[in-house]
N, C-alpha and C. Protein backbone atom coordinates (compact mmCIF):
# COMPACT_ATOMS: atom_id res chain seq x y z
N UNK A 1 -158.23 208.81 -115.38
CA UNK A 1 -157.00 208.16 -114.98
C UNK A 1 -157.30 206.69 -114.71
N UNK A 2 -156.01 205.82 -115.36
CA UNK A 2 -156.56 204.34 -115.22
C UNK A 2 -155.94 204.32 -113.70
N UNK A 3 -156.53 203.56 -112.79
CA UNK A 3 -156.18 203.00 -111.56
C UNK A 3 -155.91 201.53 -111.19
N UNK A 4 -156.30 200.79 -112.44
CA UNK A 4 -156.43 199.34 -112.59
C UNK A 4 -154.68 198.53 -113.27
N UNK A 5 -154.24 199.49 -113.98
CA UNK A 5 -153.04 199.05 -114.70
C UNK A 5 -151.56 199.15 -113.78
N UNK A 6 -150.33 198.32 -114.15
CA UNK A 6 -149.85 198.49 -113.05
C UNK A 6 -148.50 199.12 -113.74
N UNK A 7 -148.03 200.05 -112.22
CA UNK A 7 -147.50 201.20 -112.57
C UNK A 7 -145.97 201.22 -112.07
N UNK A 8 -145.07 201.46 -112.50
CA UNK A 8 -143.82 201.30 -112.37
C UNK A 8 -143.82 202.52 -111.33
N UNK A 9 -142.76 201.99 -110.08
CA UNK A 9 -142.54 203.11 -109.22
C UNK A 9 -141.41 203.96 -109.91
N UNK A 10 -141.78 205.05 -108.76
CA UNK A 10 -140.15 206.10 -109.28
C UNK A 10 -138.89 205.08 -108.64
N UNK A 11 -137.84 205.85 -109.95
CA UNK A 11 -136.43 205.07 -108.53
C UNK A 11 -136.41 205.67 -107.66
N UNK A 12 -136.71 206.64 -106.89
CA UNK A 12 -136.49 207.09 -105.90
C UNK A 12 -137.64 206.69 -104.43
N UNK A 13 -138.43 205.63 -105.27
CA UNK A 13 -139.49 205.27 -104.59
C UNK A 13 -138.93 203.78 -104.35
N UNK A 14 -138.50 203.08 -105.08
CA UNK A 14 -137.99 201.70 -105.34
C UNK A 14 -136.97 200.99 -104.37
N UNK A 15 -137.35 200.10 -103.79
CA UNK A 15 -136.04 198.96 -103.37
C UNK A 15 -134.74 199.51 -104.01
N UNK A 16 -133.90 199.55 -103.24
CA UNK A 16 -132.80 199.49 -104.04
C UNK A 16 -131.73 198.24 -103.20
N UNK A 17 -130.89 197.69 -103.89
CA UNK A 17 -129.65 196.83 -104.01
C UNK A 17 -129.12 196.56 -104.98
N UNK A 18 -128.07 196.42 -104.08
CA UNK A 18 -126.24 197.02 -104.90
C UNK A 18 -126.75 198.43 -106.30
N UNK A 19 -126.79 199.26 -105.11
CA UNK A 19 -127.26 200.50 -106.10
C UNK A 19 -128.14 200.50 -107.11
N UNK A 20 -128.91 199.46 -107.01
CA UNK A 20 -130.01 199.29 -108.43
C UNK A 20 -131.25 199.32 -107.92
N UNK A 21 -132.30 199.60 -108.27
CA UNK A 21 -133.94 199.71 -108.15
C UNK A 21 -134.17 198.29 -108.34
N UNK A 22 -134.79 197.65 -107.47
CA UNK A 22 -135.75 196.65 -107.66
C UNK A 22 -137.05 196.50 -107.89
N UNK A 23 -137.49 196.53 -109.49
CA UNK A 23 -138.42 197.04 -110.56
C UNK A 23 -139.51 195.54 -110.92
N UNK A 24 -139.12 194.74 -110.51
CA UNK A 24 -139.11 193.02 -110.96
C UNK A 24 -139.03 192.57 -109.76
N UNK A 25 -139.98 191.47 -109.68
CA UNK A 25 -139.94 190.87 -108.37
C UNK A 25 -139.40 189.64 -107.82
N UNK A 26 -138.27 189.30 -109.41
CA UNK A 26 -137.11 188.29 -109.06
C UNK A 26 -135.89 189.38 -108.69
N UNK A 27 -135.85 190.49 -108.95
CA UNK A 27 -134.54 191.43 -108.51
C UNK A 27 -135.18 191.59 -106.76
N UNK A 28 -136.53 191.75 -106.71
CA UNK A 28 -136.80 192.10 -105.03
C UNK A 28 -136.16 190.83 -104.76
N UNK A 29 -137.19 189.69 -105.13
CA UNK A 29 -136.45 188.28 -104.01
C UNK A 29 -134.84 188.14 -104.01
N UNK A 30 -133.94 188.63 -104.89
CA UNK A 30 -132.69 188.38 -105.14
C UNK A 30 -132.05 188.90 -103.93
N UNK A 31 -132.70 190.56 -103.67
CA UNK A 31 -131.74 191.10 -102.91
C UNK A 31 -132.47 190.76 -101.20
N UNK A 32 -133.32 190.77 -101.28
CA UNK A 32 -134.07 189.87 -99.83
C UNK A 32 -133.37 188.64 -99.51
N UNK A 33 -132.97 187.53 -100.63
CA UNK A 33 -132.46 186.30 -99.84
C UNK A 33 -131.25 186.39 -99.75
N UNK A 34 -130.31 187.14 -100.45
CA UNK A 34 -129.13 187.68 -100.18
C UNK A 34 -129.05 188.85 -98.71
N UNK A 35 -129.77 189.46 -98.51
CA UNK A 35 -129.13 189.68 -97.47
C UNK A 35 -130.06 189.62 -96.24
N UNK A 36 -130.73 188.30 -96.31
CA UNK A 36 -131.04 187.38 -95.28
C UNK A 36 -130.04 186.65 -94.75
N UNK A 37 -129.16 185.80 -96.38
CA UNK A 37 -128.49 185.13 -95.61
C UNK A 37 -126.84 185.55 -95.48
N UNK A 38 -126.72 187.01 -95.91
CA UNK A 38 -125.86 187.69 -95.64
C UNK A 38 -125.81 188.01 -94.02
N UNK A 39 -126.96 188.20 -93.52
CA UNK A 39 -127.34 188.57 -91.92
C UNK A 39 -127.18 187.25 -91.23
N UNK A 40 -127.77 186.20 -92.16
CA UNK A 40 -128.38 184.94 -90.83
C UNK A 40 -127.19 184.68 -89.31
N UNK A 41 -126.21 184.53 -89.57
CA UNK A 41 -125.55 184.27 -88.50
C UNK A 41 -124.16 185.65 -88.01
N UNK A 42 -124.82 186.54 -88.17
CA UNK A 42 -123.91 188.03 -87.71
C UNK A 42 -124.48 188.24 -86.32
N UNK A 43 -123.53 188.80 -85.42
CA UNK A 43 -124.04 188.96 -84.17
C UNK A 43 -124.70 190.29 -83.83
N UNK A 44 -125.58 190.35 -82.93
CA UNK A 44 -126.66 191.10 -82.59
C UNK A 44 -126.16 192.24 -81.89
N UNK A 45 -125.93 193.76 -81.61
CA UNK A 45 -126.01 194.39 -80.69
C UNK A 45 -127.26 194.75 -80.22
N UNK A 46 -127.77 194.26 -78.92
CA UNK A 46 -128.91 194.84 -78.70
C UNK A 46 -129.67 195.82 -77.98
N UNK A 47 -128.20 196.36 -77.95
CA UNK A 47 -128.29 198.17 -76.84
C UNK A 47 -129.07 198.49 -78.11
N UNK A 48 -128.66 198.67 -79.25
CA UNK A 48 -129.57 199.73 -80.41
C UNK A 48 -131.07 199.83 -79.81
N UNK A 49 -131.55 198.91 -79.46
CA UNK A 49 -132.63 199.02 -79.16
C UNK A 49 -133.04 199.58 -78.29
N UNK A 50 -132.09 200.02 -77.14
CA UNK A 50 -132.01 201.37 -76.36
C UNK A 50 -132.79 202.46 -76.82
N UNK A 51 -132.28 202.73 -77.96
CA UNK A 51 -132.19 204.12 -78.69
C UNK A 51 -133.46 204.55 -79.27
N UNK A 52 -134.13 203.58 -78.98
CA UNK A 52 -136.19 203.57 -79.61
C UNK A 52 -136.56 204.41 -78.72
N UNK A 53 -137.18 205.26 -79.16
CA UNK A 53 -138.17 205.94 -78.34
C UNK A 53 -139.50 205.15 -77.79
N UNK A 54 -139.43 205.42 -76.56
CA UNK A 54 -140.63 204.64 -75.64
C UNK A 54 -141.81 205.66 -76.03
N UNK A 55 -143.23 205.28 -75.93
CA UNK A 55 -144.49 205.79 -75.87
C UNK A 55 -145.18 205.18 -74.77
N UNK A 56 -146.12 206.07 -74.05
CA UNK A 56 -146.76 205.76 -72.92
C UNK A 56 -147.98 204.49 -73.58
N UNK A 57 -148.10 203.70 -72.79
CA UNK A 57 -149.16 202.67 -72.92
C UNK A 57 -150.98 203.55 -73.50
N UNK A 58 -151.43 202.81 -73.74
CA UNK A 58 -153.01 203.30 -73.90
C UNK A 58 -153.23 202.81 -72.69
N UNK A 59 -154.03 202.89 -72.45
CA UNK A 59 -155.39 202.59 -71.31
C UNK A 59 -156.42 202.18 -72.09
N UNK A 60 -157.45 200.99 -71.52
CA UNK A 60 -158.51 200.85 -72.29
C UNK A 60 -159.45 201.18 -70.84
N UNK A 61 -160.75 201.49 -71.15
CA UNK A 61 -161.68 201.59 -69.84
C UNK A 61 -162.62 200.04 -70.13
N UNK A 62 -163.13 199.69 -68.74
CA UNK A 62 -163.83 198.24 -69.13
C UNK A 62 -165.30 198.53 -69.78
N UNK A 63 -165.55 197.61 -70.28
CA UNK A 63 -166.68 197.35 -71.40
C UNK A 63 -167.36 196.42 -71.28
N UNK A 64 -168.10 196.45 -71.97
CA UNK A 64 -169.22 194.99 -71.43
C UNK A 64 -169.14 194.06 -72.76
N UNK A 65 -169.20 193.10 -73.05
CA UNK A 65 -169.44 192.83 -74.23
C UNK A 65 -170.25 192.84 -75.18
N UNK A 66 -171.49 193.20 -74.61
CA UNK A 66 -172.92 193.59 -75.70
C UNK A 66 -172.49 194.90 -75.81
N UNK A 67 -171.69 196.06 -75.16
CA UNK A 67 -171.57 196.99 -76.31
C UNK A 67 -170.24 196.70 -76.57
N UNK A 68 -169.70 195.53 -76.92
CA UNK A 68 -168.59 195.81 -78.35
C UNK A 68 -169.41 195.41 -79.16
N UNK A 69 -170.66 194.10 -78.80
CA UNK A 69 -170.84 193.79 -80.43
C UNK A 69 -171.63 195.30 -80.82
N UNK A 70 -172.50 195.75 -79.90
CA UNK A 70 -172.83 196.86 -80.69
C UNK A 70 -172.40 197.88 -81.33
N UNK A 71 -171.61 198.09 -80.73
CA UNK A 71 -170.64 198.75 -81.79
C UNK A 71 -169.64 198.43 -82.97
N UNK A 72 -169.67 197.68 -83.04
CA UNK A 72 -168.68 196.76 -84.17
C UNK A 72 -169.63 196.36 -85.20
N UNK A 73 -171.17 196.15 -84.67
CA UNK A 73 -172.33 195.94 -85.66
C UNK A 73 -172.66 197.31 -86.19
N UNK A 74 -172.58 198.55 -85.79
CA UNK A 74 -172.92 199.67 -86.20
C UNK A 74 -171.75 200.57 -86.90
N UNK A 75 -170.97 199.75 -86.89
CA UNK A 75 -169.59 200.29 -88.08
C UNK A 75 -169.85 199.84 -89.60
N UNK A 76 -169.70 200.73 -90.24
CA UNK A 76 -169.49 200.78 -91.70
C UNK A 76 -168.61 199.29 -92.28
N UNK A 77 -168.88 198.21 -93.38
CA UNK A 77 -167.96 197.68 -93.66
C UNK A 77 -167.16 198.79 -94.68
N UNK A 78 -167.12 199.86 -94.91
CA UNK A 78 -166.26 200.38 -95.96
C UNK A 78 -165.63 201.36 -95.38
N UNK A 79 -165.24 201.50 -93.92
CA UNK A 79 -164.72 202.67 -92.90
C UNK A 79 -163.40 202.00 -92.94
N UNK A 80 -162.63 203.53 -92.24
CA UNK A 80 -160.96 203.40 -92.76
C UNK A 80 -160.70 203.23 -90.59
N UNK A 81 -159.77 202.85 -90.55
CA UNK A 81 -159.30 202.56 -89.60
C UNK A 81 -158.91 204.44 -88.84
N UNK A 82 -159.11 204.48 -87.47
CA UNK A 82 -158.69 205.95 -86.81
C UNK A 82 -158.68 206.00 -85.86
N UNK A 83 -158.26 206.98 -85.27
CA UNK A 83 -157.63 207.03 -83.42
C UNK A 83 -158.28 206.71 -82.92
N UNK A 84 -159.60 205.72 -82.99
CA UNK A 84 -160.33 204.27 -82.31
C UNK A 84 -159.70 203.82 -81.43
N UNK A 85 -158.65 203.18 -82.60
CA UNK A 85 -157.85 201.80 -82.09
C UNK A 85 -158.72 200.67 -82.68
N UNK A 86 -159.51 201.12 -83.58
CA UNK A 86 -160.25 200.30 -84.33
C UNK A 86 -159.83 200.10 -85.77
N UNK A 87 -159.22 198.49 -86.40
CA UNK A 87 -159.39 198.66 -87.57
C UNK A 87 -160.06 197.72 -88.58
């Protein structure tokens, strides 16, 4: 399988505006600056933001700084980011 060539999404994967897939990345910018400046001056409700679900904070415990570098020196450069909080 080539992994290098570039691959048309599904429409059902695709941007869409005014009912069309944005396939081309003058149809993406089209419908981005259109309804940027369709938005720019509409007014805000900002109860919606009520409606977010809150999550409890992390906690970090204190650390010294010779072991972050040590540990940050003993990480992989080719490691994927994970419930660390490291990425």
């Amino acid at each position: 399988m080539n992994w290098v060539n570039k691959h048309r999404l599904l429409t059902i994967e695709a941007i869409k505006y005014n009912r069309n897939p944005c396939l081309e990345l003058a149809n993406l910018w089209q419908a981005l600056y259109s309804s940027f400046n369709s938005a720019q001056f509409q007014e805000i409700d900002e109860l919606v933001l009520n409606e977010i679900e809150t999550f409890p904070l992390s906690t970090w415990l204190d650390f010294l700084e010779e072991e972050f570098v040590c540990a940050i020196v003993s990480c992989s450069n080719s490691s994927v980011p994970s419930p660390d909080k490291l990425s």
